[in-house]
C-alpha atoms as a PDB file:
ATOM      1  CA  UNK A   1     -10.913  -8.240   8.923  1.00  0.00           C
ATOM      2  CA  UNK A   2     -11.846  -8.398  12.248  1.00  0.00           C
ATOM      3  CA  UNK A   3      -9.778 -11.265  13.625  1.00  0.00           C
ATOM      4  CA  UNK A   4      -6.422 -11.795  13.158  1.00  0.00           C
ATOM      5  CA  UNK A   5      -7.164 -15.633  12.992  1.00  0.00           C
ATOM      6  CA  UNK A   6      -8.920 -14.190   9.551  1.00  0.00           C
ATOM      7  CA  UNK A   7      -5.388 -13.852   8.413  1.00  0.00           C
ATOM      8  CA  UNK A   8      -4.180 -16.221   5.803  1.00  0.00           C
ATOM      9  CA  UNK A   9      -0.671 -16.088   5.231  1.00  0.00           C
ATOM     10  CA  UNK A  10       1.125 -16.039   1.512  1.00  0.00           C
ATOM     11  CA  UNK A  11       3.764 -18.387   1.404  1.00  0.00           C
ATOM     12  CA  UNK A  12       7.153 -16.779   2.186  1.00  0.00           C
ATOM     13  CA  UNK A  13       9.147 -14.540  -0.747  1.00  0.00           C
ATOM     14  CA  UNK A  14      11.720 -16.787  -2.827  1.00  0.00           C
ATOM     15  CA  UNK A  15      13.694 -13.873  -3.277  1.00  0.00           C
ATOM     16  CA  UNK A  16      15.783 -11.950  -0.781  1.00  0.00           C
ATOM     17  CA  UNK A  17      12.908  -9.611   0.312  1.00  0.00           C
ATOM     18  CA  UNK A  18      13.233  -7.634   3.520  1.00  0.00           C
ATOM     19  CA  UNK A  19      10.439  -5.359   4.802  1.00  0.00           C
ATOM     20  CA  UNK A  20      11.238  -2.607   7.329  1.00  0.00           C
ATOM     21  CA  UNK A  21       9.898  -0.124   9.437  1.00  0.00           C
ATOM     22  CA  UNK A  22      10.781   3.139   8.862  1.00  0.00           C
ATOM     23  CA  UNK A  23      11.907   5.595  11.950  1.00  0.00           C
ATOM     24  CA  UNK A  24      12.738   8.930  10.728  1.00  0.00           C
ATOM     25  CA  UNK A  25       9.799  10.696   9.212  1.00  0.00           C
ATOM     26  CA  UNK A  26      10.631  11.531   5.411  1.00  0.00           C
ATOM     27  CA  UNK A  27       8.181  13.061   3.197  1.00  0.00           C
ATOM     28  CA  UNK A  28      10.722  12.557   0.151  1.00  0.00           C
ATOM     29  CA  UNK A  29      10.928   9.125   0.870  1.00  0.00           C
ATOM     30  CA  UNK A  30       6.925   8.367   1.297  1.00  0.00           C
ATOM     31  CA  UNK A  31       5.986  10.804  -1.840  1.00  0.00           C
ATOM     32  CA  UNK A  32       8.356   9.049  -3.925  1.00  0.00           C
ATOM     33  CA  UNK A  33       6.905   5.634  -3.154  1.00  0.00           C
ATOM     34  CA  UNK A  34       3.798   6.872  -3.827  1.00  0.00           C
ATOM     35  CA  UNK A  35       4.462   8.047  -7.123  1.00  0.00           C
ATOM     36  CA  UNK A  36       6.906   5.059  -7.949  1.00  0.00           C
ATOM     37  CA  UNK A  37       4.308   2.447  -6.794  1.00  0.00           C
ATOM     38  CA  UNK A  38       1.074   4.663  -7.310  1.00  0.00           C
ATOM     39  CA  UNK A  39       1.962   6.393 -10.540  1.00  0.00           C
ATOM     40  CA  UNK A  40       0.856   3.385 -13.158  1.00  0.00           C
ATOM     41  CA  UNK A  41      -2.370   3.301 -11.004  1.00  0.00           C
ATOM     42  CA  UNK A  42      -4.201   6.705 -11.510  1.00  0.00           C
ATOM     43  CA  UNK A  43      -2.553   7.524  -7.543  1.00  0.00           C
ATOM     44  CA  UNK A  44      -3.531  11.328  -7.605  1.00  0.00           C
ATOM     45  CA  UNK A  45      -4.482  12.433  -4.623  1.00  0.00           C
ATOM     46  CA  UNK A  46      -1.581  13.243  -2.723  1.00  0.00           C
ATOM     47  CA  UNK A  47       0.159  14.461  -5.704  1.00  0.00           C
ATOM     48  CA  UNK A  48      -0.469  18.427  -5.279  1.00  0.00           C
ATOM     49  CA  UNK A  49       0.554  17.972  -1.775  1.00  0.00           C
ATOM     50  CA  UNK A  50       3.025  20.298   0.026  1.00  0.00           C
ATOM     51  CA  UNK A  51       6.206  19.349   1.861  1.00  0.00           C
ATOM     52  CA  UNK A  52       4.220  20.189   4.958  1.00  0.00           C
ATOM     53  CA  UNK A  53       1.292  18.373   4.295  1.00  0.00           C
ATOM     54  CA  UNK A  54       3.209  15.212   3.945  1.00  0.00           C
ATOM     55  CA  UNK A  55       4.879  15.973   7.043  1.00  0.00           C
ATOM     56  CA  UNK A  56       1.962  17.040   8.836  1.00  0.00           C
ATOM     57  CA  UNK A  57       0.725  13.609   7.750  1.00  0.00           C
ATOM     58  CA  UNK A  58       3.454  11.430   8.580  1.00  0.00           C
ATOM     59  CA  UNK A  59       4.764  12.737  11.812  1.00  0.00           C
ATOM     60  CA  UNK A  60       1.816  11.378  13.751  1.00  0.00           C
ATOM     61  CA  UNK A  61       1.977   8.452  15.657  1.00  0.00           C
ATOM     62  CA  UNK A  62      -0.626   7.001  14.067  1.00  0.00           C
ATOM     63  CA  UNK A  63       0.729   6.334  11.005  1.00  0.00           C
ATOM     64  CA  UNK A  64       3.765   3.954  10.096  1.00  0.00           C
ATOM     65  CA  UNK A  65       5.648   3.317   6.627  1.00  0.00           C
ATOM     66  CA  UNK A  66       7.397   0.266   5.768  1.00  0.00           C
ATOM     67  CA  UNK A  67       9.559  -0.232   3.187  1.00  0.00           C
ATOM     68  CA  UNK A  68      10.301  -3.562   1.145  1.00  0.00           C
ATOM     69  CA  UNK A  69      13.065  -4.259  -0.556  1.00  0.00           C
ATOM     70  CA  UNK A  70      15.023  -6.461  -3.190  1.00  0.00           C
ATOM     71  CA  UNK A  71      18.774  -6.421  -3.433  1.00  0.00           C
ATOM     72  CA  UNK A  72      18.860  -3.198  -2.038  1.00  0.00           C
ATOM     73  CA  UNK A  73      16.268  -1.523  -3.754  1.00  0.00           C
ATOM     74  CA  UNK A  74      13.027  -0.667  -2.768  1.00  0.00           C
ATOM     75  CA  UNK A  75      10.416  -2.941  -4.315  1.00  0.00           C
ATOM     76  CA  UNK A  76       7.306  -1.766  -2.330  1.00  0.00           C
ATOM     77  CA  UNK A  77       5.622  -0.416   0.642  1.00  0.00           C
ATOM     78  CA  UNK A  78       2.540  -0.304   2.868  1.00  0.00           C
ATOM     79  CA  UNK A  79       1.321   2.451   4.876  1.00  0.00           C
ATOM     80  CA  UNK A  80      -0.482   1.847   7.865  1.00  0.00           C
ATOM     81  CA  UNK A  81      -3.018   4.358   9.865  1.00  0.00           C
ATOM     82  CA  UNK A  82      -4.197   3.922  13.209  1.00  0.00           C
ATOM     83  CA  UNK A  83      -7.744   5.341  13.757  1.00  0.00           C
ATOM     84  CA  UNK A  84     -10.709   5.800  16.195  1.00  0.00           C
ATOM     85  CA  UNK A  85     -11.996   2.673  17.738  1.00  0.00           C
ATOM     86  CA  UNK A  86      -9.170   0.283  16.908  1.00  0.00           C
ATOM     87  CA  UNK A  87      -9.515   0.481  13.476  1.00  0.00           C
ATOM     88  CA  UNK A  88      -6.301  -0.003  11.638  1.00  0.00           C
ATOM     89  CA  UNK A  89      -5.949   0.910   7.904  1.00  0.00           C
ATOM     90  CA  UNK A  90      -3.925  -0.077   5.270  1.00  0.00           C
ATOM     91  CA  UNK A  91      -3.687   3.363   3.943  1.00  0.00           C
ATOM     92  CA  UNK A  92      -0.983   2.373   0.752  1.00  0.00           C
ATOM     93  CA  UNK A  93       0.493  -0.686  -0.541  1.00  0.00           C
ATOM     94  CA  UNK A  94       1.511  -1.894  -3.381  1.00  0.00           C
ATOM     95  CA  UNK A  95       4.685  -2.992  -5.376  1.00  0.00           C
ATOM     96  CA  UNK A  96       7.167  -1.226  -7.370  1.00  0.00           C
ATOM     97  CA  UNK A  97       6.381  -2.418 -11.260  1.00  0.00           C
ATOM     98  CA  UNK A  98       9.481  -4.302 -11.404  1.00  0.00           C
ATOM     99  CA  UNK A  99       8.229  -6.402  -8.602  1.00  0.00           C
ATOM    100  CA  UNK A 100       5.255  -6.894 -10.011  1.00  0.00           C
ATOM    101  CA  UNK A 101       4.114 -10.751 -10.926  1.00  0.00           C
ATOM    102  CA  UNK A 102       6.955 -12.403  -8.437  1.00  0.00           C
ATOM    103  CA  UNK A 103       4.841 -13.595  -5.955  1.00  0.00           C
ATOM    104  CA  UNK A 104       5.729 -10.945  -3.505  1.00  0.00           C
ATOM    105  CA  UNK A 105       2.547  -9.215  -3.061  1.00  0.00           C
ATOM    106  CA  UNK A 106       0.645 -11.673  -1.096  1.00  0.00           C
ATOM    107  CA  UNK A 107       3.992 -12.118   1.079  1.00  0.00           C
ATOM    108  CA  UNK A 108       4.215  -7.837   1.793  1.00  0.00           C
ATOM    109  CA  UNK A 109       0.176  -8.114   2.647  1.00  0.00           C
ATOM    110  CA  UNK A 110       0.637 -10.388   4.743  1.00  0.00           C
ATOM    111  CA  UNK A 111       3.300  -9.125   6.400  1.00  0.00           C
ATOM    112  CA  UNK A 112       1.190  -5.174   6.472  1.00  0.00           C
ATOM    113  CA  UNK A 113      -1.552  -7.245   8.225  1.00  0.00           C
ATOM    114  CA  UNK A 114       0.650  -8.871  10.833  1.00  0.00           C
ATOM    115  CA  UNK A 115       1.666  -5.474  11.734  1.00  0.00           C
ATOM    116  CA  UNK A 116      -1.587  -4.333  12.192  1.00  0.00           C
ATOM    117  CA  UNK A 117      -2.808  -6.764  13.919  1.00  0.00           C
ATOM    118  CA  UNK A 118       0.779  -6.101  16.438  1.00  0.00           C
ATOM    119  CA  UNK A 119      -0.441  -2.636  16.885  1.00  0.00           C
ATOM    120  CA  UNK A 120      -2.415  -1.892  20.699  1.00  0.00           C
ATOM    121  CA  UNK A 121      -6.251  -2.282  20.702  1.00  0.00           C
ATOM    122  CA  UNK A 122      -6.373  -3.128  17.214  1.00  0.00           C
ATOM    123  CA  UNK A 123     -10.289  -4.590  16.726  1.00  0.00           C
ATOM    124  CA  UNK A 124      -9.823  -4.374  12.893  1.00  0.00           C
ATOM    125  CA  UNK A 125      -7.824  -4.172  10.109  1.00  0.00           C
ATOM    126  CA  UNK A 126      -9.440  -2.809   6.488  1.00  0.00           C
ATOM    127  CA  UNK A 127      -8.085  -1.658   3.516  1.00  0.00           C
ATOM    128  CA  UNK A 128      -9.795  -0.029   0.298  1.00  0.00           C
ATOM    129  CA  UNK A 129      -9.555  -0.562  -3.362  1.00  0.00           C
ATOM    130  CA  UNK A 130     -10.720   0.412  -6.461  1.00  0.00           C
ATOM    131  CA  UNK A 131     -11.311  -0.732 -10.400  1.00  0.00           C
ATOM    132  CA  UNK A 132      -8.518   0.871 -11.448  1.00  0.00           C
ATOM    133  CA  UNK A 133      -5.643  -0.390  -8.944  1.00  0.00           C
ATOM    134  CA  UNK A 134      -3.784  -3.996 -10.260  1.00  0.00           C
ATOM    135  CA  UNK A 135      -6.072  -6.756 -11.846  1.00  0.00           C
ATOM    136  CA  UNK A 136      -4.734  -8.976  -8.694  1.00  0.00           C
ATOM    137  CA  UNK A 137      -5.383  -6.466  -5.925  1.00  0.00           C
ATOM    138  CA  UNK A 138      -8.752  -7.169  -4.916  1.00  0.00           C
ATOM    139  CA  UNK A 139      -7.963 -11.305  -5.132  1.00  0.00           C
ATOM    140  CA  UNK A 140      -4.735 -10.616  -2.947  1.00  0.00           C
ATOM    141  CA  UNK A 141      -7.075  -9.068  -0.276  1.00  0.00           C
ATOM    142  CA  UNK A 142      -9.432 -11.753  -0.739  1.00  0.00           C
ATOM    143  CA  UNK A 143      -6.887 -14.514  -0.140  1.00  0.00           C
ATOM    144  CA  UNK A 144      -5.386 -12.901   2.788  1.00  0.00           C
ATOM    145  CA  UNK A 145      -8.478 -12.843   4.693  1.00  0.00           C
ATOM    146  CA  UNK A 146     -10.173  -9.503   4.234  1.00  0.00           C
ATOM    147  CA  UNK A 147     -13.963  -9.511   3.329  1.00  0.00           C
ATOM    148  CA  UNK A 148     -16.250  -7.263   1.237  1.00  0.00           C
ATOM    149  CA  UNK A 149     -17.280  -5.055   3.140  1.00  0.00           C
ATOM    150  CA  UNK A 150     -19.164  -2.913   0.801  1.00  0.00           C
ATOM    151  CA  UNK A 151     -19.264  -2.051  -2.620  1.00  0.00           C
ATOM    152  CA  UNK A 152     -19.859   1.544  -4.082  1.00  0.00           C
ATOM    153  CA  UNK A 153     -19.582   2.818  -8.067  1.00  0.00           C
ATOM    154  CA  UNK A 154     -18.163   6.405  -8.414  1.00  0.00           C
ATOM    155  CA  UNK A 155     -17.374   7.870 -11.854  1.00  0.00           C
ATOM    156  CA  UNK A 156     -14.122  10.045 -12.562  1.00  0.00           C
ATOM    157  CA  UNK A 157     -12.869  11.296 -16.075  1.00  0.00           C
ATOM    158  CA  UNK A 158      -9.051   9.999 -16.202  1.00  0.00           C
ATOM    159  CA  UNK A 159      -6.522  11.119 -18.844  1.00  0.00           C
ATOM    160  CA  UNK A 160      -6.168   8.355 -21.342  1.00  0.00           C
ATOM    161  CA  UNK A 161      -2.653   6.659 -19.497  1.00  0.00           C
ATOM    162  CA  UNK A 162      -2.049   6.881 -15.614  1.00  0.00           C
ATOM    163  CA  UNK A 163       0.205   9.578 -14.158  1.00  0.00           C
ATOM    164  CA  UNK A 164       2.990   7.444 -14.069  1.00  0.00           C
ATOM    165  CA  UNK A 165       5.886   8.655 -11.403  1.00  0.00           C
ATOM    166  CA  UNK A 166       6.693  12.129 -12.382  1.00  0.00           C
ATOM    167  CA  UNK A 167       4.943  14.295 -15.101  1.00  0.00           C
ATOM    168  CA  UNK A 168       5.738  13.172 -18.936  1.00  0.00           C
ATOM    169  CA  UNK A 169       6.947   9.377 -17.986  1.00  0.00           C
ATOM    170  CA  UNK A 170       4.273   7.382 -17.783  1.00  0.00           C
ATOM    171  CA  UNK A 171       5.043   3.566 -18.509  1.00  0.00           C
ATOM    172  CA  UNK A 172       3.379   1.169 -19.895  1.00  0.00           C
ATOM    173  CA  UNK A 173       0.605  -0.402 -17.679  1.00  0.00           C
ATOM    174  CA  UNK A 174       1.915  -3.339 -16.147  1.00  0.00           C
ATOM    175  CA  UNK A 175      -0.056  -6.705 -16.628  1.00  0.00           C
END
């Protein structure tokens, strides 16, 4: 996206749905929504992480986390990077599975995008995705604004069922 007139808004959550920035850098806080949100989605790269690597990661100024929630409880997040150039990149987002098929994904997008687009000497905003995140990701993006920007095929032998968010619990795949 390389206007922020590209944006197209979702229409506001129905629920009580908050996003908010988050201030105090907490690697418990981000690995845990990666695994909660990431886990039913084959999200393994940061798993073998160490404390210090997530804090080495999160304590730049570069990078932001926000938090959405639902009656209290966390119901999803985005991640947002700052790079070279005024590129901005939406580095994680997603939903808790509970969340899931509510509507409120297109409203958190739209509301990582807006941020982005708030951040100085931002020329673009881009985010990745792959075959094997949600059926509705890449449509979400689409609707939002964002454009194919490329298309590449990489192969990768998975274990049978995602990760899920610890070892031993994975859940059912959510539709």
């Amino acid at each position: 996206m390389r206007d922020r007139a590209q944006l197209t808004p979702a229409r506001p959550a129905e629920t009580s749905f908050a996003v908010e920035g988050t201030e105090i850098v907490q690697p418990e806080l981000n690995r845990f929504l990666y695994t909660a949100v990431g886990g039913d989605w084959y999200w393994t790269g940061r798993l073998p992480w160490t404390y210090e690597r997530w804090r080495a990661w999160l304590d730049r100024i570069e990078v932001e986390t926000w938090v959405a929630r639902s009656g209290g409880s966390p119901a999803g997040y985005f991640e947002l990077e700052q790079q070279d150039g005024g590129d901005v990149e939406v580095a994680y987002f997603g939903l808790m599975p509970q969340f899931i098929g509510q509507g409120l994904g297109g409203f958190l997008l739209t509301v990582a995008i807006a941020r982005a687009w708030e951040l100085p000497a931002t020329r673009r905003v881009w985010v990745h995705t792959c075959s094997l995140d949600h059926p509705s990701a890449l449509a979400n993006y689409q609707a939002r604004g964002f454009e194919i920007f490329s298309i590449e095929t990489d192969v990768a032998e998975l274990p049978e069922t995602p990760p899920g968010p610890w070892p031993g619990a994975a859940r059912p795949r959510p539709e």
